[in-house]
Protein backbone atom coordinates (compact mmCIF):
# COMPACT_ATOMS: atom_id res chain seq x y z
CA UNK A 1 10.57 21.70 0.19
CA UNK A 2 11.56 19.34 -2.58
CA UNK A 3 12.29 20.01 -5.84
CA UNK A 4 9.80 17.64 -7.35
CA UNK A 5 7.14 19.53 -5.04
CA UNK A 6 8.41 22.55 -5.87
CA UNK A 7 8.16 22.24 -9.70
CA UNK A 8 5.01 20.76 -9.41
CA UNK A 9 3.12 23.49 -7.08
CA UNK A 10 4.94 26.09 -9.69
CA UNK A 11 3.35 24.04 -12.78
CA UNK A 12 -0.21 23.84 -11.09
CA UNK A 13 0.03 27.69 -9.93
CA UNK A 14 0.99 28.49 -13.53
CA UNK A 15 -1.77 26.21 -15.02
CA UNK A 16 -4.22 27.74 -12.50
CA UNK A 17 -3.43 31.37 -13.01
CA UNK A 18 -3.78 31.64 -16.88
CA UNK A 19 -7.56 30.35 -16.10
CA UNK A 20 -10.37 32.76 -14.41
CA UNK A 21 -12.96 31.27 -12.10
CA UNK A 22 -15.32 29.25 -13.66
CA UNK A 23 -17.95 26.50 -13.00
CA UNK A 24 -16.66 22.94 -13.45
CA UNK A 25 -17.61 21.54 -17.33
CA UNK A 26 -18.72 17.91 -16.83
CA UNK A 27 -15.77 16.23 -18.18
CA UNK A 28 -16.51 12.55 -17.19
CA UNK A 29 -16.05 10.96 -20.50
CA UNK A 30 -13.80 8.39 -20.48
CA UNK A 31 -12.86 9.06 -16.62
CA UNK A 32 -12.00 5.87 -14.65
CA UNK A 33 -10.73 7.05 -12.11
CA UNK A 34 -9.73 9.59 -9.50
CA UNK A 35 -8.38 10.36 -6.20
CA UNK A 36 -5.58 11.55 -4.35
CA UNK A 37 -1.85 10.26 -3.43
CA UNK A 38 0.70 11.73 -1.04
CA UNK A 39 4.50 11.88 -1.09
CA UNK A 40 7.36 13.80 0.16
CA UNK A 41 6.29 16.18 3.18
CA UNK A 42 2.72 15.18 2.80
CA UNK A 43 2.93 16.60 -0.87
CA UNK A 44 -1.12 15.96 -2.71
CA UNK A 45 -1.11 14.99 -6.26
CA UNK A 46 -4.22 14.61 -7.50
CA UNK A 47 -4.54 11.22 -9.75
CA UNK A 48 -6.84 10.43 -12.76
CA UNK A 49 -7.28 7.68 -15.11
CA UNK A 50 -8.93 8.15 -18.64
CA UNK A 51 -9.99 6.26 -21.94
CA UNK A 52 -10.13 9.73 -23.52
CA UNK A 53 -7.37 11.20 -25.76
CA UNK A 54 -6.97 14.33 -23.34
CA UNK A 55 -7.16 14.49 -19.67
CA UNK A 56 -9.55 15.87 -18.16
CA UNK A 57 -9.85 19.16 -16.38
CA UNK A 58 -9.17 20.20 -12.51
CA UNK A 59 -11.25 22.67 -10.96
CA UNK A 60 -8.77 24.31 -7.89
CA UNK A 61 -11.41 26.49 -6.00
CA UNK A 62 -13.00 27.09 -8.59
CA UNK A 63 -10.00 27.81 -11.00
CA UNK A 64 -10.24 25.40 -14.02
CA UNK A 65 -7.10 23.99 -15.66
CA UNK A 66 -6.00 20.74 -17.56
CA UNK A 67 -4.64 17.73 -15.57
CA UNK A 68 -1.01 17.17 -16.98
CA UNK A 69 -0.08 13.81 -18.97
CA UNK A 70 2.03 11.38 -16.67
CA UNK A 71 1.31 8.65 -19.17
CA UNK A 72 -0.38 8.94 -22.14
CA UNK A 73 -2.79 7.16 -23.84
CA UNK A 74 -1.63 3.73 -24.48
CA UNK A 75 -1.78 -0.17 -23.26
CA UNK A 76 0.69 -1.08 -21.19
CA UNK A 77 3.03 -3.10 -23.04
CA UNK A 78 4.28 -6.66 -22.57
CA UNK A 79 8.02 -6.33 -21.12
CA UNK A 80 10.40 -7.88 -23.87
CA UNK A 81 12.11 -10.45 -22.52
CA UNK A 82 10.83 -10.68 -19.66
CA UNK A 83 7.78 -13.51 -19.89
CA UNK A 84 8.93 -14.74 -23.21
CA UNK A 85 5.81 -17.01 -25.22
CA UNK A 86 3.93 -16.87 -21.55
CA UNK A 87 3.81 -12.83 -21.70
CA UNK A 88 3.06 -12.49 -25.33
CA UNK A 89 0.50 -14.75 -24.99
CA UNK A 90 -1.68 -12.86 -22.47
CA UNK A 91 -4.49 -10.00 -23.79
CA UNK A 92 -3.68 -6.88 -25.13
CA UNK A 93 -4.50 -4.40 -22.05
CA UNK A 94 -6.94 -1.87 -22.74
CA UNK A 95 -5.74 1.97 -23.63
CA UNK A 96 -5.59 4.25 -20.74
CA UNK A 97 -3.96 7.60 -19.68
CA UNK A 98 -2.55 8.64 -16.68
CA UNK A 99 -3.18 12.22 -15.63
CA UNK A 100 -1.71 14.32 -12.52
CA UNK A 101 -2.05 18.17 -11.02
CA UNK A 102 0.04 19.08 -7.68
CA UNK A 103 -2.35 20.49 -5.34
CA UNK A 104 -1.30 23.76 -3.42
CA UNK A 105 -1.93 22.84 0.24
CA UNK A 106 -3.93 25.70 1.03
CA UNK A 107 -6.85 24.15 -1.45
CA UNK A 108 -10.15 24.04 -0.27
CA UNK A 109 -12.19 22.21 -3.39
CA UNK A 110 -10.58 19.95 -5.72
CA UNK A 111 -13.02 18.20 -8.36
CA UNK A 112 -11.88 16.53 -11.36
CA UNK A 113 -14.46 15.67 -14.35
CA UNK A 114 -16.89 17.14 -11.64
CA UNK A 115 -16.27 14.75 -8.86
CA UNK A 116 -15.09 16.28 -5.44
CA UNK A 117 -11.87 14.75 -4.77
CA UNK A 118 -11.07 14.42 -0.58
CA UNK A 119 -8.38 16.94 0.57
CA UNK A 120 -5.63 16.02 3.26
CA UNK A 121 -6.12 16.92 6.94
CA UNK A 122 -2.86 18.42 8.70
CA UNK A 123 -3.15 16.42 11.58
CA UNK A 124 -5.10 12.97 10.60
CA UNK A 125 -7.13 11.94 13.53
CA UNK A 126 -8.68 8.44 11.95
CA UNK A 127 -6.73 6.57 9.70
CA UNK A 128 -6.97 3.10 7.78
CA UNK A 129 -4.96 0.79 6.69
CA UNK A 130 -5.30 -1.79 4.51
CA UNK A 131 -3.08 -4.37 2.21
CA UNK A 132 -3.23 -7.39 -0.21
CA UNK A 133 -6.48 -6.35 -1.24
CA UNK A 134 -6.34 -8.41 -4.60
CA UNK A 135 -7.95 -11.45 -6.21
CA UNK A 136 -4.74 -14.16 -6.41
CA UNK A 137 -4.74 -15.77 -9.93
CA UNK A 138 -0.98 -16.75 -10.17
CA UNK A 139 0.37 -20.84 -10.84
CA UNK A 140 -1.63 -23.31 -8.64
CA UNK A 141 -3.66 -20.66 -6.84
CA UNK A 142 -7.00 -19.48 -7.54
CA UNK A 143 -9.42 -17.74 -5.74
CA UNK A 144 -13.16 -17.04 -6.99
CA UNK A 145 -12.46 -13.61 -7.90
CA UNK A 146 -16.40 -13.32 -9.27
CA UNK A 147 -17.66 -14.25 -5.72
CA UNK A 148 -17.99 -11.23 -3.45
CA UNK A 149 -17.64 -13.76 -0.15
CA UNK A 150 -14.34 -15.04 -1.55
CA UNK A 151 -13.15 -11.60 -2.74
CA UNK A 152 -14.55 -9.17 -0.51
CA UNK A 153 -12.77 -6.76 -1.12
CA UNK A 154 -15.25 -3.98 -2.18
CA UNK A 155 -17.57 -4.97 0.31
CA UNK A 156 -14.49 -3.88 2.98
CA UNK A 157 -13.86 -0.69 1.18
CA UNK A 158 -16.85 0.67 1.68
CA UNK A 159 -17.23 -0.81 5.30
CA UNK A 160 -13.61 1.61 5.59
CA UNK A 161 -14.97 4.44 3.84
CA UNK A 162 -18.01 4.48 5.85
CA UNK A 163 -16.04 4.94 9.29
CA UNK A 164 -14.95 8.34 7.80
CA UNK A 165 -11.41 8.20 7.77
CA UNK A 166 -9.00 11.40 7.20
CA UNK A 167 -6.29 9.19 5.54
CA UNK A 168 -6.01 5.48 3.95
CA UNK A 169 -2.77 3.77 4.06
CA UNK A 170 -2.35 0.92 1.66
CA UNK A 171 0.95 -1.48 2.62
CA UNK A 172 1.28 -2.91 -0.94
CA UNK A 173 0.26 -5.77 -2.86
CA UNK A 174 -2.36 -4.01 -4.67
CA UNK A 175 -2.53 -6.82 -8.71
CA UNK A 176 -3.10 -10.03 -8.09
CA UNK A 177 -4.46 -10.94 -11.37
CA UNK A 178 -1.66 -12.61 -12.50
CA UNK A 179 -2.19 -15.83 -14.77
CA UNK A 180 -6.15 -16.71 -16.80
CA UNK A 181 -8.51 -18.39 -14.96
CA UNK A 182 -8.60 -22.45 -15.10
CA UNK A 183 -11.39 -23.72 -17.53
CA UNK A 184 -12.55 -25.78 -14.95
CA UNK A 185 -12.80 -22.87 -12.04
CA UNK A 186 -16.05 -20.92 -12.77
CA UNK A 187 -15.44 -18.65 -10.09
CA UNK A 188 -12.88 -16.34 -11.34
CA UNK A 189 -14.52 -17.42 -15.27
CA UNK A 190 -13.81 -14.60 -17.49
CA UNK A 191 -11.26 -12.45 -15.17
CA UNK A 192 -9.17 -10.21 -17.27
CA UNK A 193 -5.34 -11.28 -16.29
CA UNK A 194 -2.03 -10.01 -16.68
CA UNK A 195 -0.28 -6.41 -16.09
CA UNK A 196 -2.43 -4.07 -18.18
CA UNK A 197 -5.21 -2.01 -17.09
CA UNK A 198 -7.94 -4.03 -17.26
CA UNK A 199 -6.64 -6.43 -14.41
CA UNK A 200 -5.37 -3.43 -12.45
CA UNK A 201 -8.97 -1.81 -12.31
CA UNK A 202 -10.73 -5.57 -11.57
CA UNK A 203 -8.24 -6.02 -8.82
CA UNK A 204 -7.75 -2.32 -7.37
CA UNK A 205 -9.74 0.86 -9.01
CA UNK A 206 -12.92 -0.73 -9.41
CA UNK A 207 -13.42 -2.33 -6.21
CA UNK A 208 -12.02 0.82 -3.60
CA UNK A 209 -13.51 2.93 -5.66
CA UNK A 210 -15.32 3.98 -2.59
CA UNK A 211 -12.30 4.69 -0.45
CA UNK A 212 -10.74 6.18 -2.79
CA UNK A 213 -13.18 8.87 -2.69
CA UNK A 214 -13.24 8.92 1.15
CA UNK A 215 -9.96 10.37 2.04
CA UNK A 216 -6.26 10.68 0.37
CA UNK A 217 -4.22 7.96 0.43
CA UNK A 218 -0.45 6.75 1.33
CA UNK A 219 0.24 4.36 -1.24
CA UNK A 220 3.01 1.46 -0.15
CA UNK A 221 4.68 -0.17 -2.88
CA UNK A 222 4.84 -4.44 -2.22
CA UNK A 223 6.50 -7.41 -4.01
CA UNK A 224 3.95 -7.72 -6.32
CA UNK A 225 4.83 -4.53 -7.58
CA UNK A 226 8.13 -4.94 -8.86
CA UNK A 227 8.90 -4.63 -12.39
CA UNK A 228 8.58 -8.11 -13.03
CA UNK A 229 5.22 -8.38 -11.90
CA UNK A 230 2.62 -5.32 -11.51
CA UNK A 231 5.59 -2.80 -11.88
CA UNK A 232 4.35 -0.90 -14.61
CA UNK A 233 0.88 -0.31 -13.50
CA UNK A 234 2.30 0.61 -10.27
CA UNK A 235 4.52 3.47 -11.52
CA UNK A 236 1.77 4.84 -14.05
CA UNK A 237 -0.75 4.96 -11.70
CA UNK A 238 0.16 5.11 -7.77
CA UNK A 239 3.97 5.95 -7.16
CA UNK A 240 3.82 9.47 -5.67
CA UNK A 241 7.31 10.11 -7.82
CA UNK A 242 7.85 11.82 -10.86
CA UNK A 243 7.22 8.75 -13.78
CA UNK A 244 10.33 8.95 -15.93
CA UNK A 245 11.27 6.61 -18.90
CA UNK A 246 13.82 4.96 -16.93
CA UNK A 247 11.65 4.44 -13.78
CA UNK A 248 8.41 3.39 -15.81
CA UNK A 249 9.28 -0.39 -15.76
CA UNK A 250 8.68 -1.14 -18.91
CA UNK A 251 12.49 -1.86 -20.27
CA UNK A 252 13.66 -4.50 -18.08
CA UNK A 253 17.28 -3.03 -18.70
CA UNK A 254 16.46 -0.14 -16.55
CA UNK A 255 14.75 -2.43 -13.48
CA UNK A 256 17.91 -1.57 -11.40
CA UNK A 257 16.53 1.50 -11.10
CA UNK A 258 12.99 1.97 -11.40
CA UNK A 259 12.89 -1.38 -8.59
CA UNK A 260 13.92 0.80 -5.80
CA UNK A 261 12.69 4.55 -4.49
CA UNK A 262 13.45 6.72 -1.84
CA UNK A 263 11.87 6.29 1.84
CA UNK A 264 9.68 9.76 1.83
CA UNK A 265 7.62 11.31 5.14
CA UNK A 266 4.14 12.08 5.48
CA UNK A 267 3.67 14.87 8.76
CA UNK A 268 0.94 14.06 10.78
CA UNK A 269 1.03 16.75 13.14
CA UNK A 270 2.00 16.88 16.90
CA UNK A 271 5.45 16.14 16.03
CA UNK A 272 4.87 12.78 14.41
CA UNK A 273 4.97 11.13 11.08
CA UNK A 274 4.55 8.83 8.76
CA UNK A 275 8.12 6.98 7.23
CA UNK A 276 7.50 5.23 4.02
CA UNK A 277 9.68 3.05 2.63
CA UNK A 278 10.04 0.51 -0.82
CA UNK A 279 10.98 -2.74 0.63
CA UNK A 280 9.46 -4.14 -2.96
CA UNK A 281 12.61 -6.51 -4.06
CA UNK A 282 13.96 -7.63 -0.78
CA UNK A 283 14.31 -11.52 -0.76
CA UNK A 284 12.65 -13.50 2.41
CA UNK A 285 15.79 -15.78 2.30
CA UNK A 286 18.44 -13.07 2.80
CA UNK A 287 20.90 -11.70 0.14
CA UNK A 288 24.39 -13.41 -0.71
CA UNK A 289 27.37 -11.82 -0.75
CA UNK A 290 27.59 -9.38 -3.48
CA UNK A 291 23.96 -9.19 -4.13
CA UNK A 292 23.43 -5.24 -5.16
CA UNK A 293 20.07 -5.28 -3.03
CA UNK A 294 22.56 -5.10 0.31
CA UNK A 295 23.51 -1.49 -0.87
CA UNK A 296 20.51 -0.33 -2.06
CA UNK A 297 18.69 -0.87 1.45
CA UNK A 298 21.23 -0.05 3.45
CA UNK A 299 20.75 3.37 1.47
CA UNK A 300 17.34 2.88 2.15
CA UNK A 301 17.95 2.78 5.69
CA UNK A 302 20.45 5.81 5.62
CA UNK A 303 17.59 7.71 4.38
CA UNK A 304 15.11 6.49 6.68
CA UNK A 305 17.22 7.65 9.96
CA UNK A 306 17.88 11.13 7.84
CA UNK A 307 13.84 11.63 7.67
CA UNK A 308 13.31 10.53 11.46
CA UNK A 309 15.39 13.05 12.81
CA UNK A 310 12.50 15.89 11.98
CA UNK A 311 10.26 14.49 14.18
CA UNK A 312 9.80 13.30 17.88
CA UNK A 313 7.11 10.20 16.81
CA UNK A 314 7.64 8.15 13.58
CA UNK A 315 5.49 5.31 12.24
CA UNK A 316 6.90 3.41 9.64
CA UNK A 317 5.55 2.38 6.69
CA UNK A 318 6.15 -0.56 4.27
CA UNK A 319 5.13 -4.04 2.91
CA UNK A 320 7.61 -6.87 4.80
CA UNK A 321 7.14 -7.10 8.28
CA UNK A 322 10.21 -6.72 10.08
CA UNK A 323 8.99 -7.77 13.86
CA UNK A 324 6.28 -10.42 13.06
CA UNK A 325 5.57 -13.73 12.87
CA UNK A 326 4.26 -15.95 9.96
CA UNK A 327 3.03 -19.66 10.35
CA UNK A 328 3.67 -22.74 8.12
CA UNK A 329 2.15 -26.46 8.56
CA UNK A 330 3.53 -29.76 7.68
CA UNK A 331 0.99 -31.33 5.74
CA UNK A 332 2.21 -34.95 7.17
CA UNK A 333 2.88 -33.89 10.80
CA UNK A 334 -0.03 -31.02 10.89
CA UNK A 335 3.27 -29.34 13.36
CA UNK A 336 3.31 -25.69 12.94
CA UNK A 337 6.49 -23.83 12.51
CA UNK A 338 6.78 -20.02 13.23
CA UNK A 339 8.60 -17.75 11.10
CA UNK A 340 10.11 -13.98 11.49
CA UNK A 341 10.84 -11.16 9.69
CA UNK A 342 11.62 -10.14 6.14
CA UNK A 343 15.43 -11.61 6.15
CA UNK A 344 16.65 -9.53 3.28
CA UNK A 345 15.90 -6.52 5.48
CA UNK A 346 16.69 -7.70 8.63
CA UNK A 347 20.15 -8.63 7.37
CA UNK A 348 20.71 -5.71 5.76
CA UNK A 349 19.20 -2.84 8.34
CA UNK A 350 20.65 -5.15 11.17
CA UNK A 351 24.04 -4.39 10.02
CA UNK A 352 23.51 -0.72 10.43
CA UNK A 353 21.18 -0.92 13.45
CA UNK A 354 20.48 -3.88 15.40
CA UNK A 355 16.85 -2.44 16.18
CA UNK A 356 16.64 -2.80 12.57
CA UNK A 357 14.58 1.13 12.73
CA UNK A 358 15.66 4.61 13.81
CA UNK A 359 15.72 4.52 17.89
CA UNK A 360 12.33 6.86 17.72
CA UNK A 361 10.21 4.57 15.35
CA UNK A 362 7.53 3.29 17.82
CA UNK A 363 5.53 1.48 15.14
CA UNK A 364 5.65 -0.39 11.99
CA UNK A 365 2.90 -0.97 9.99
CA UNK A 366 3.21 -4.12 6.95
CA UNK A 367 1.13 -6.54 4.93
CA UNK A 368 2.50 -9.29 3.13
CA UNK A 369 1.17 -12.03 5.11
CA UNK A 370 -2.46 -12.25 4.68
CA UNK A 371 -3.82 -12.17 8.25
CA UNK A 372 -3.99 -9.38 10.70
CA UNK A 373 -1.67 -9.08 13.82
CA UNK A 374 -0.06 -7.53 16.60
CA UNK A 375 3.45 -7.89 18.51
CA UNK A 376 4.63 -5.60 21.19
CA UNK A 377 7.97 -6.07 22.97
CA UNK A 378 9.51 -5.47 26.41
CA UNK A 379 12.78 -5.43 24.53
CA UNK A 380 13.75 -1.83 22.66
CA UNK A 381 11.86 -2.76 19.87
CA UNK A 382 9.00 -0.52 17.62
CA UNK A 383 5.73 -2.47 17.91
CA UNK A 384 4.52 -4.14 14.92
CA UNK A 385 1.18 -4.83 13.29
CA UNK A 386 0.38 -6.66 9.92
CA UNK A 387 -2.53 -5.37 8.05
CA UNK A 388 -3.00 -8.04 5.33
CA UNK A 389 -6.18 -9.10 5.47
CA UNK A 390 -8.60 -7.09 3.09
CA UNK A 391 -9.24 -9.07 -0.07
CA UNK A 392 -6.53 -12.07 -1.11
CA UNK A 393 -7.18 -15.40 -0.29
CA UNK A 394 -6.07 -15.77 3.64
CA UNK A 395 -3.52 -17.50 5.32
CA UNK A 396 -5.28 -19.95 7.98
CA UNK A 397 -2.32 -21.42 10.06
CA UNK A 398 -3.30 -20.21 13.19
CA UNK A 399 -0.90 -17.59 15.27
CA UNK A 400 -0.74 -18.67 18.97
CA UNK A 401 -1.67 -16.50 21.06
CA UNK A 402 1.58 -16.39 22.62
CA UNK A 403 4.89 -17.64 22.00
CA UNK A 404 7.75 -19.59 24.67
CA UNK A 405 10.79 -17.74 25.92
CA UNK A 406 12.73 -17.06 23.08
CA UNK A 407 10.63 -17.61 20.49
CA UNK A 408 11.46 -13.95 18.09
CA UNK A 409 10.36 -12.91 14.90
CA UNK A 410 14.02 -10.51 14.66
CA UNK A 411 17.21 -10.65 16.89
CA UNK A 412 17.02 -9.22 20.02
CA UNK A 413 13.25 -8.81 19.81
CA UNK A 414 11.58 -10.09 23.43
CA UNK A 415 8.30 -10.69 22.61
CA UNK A 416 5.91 -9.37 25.54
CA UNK A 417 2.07 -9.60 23.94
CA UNK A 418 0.89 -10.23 20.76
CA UNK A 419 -2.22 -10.80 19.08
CA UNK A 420 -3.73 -11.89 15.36
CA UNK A 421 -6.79 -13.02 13.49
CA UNK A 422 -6.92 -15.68 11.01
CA UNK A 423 -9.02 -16.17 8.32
CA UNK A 424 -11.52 -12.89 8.41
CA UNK A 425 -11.63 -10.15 5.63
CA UNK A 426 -11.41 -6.84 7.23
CA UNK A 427 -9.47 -3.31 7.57
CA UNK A 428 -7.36 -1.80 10.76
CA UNK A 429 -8.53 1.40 12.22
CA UNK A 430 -6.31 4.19 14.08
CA UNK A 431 -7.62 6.98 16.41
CA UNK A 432 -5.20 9.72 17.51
CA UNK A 433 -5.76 9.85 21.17
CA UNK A 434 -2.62 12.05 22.40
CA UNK A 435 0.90 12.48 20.56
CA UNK A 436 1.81 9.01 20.29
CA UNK A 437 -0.87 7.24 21.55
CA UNK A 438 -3.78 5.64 19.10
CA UNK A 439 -6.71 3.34 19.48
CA UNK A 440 -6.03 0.50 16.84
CA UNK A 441 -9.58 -1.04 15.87
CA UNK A 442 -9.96 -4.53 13.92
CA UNK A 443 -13.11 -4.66 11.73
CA UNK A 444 -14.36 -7.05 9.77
CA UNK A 445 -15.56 -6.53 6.21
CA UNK A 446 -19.06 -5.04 7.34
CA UNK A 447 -16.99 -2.74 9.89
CA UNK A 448 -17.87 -4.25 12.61
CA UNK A 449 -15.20 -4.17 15.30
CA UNK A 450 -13.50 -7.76 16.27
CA UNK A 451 -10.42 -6.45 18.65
CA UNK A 452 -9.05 -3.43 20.56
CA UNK A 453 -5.86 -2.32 21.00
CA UNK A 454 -3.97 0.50 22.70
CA UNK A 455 -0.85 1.54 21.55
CA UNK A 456 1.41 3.92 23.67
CA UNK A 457 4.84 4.77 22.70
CA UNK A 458 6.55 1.62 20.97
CA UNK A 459 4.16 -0.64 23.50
CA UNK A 460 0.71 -1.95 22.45
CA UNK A 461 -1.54 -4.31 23.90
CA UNK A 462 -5.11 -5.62 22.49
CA UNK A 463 -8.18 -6.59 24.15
CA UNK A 464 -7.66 -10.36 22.50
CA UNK A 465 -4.74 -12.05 21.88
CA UNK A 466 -6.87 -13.97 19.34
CA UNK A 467 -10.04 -13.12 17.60
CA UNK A 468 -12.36 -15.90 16.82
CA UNK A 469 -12.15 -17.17 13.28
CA UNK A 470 -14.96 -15.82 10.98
CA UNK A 471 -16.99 -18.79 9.76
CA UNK A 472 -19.89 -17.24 9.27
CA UNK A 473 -20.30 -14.05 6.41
């Protein structure tokens, strides 16, 4: 057991024991939200997010006690230096406090402010996953954030909470909300922007509010959650770590630290697991020589290979696809050009590994790009699919649905099937059907299913190699 779970089941015991049974008080002043994150060894910290100067209580079967502080009450504030004029010119972000309470995994009720919070399942049998679920706002972009077709994102939500899942995985890019809305652009009119709260809970709280409540979740940290961008929102309210001063992102001085955190596993029973790793401030053109980064994933990826040894079955976890592809268009030619992996990453694991994962990761499971996809191998190589497709503006360069002889996303990687969909909001599904086999479902933003696919081992294969594009809503 870790130390951080350790000290955190021993402060919730404590809490708990000094309290006798009694019957939830209705505490819901204020609340904003709650729900439940996982960490190291499947850890459960329940979450919740206030306006109120105290946080509000946790009823443990039945046992009341006082969610702990793990930021108080306060807007989060503009990082000095970092945005100059541009960042002290955006709104003040609204006060909130972050609360937390270790769960003991025996628990059998959790509610918070009276509402039931979901409780982890040993061995998850229906999972989701889901990524760059937010409303882009950022330089020359802008989507229609106040238009449910163009941000769908609720509406897919509860289309995944309604299929009953037993976890959620999120792959990262959660804040999008990034620069005002144009005076001209009445679809995203009146937005709240920036890093505080406000744009957080437009972007993320408000809209999977519904999922949130379905089942706990496995929170993946992405680019737009480094400290430059949505850092500090990220730490205060969905790293499963400890939130220290130096890891809140707040002082910009202390962003060589509170950038990067440990790879962590999640047990999913049968002798598999979930590997989890912060790929947040890797660079898609590669790292020179002497750029810090090179260490601090090749410790990432000493770690990783550490965790994968307690298991038989590993699925990995993060935000930069490794093994797929990405398309680009000339906007003269119209000549699409295919790109790979995450080259910061594939550099630096590559090094260490030229499968760029620990020999018994079979699957790896990324956002990023904003499309949904597939690629299996006949070379040694852990099949990958992107989940990106649940809420930002879509990529619409169309994936082919296969590629020529020696056309590879990462070295080495021989390409045997693949599959994608373009331009249709949805979520990914996965069914346990044996130790390290699952039914992979693509739905679209009412649920309804678009593709199959069965993965076995490190192999997959779908029912399409290309789903039809969604024209119609």
């Amino acid at each position: 057991m870790s130390f951080h779970r350790h000290s955190l089941l021993l402060l919730s015991a404590a809490a708990l024991a000094a309290c006798s049974p009694l019957r939830p008080r209705q505490d819901a002043d204020g609340l904003q939200s709650a729900y439940v994150i996982l960490a190291d060894d499947g850890a459960a910290s329940a979450r919740a997010i206030t306006t109120a100067p105290a946080c509000p209580r946790i009823a443990i079967d039945g046992r009341l006690a006082r969610m702990a502080v793990r930021s108080p009450l306060s807007a989060i504030p503009p990082r000095p230096a970092a945005g100059g004029a541009k960042e002290a010119a955006k709104p003040a972000s609204s006060p909130v406090q972050s609360c937390e309470m270790a769960l003991p995994p025996a628990a059998r009720s959790v509610t918070v402010a009276g509402r039931a919070l979901p409780l982890p399942v040993a061995a998850p049998q229906r999972i989701v996953v889901i990524g760059d679920t937010g409303c882009r706002l950022k330089g020359k972009e802008f989507q229609d954030c106040n238009d449910p077709e163009a941000f769908p994102f609720a509406r897919v939500a509860a289309s995944a909470a309604a299929w009953k899942p037993d976890l959620v995985i999120h792959v990262g890019d959660y804040h999008y909300r990034e620069d005002p809305c144009p005076a001209d652009r009445p679809g995203c009119a009146g937005s709240p922007f920036g890093y505080g709260w406000d744009a957080w809970n437009a972007d993320f709280f408000a809209p999977s509010r519904t999922l949130l409540a379905a089942a706990p979740w496995v929170a993946a940290r992405g680019n737009h959650e480094t400290c430059a961008r949505g850092g500090q929102g990220w730490w205060r309210f969905l790293d499963p770590r400890p939130l220290r001063p130096q890891t809140g992102c707040d002082n910009p001085a202390n962003d060589d630290i509170a950038d990067y955190t440990d790879p962590y596993a999640v047990p999913l029973g049968g002798d598999a697991q979930l590997l989890v790793f912060d790929s947040a401030n890797t660079s898609y053109k590669g790292f020179a020589a002497g750029d810090v980064r090179r260490e601090r994933y090749a410790d990432t990826y000493r770690k990783l290979e550490m965790l994968a040894a307690r298991a038989r079955h590993n699925i990995a976890v993060d935000h930069h696809p490794l093994y797929g592809f990405g398309a680009e268009q000339d906007k003269k030619t119209q000549a699409i050009r295919l790109f790979g992996g995450d080259a910061g990453l594939i550099q630096t694991f590559g090094a260490i590994q030229p499968r760029l994962l620990p020999a018994n990761v079979d699957v790896l499971l990324s956002g990023h790009v904003h499309l949904w996809e597939q690629v299996s191998f006949s070379s040694d190589h852990p099949t990958q699919f992107v989940s990106g497709f649940a809420g930002t503006a879509e990529d619409i360069v169309p994936l082919p649905a296969d590629v020529a002889p020696g056309t590879t996303p990462a070295p080495g990687a021989v390409v045997e099937s693949m599959s994608s969909w373009i331009d249709g909001f949805g979520f990914m599904s996965m069914e346990r059907k044996g130790a390290d086999r699952w039914e992979v479902v693509v739905h679209d933003r009412d649920g309804r299913e678009r593709n199959t696919c069965i993965v076995e081992g490190r192999r997959s294969r779908c029912a399409l190699p290309q789903v039809a594009r969604a024209n119609a809503h």
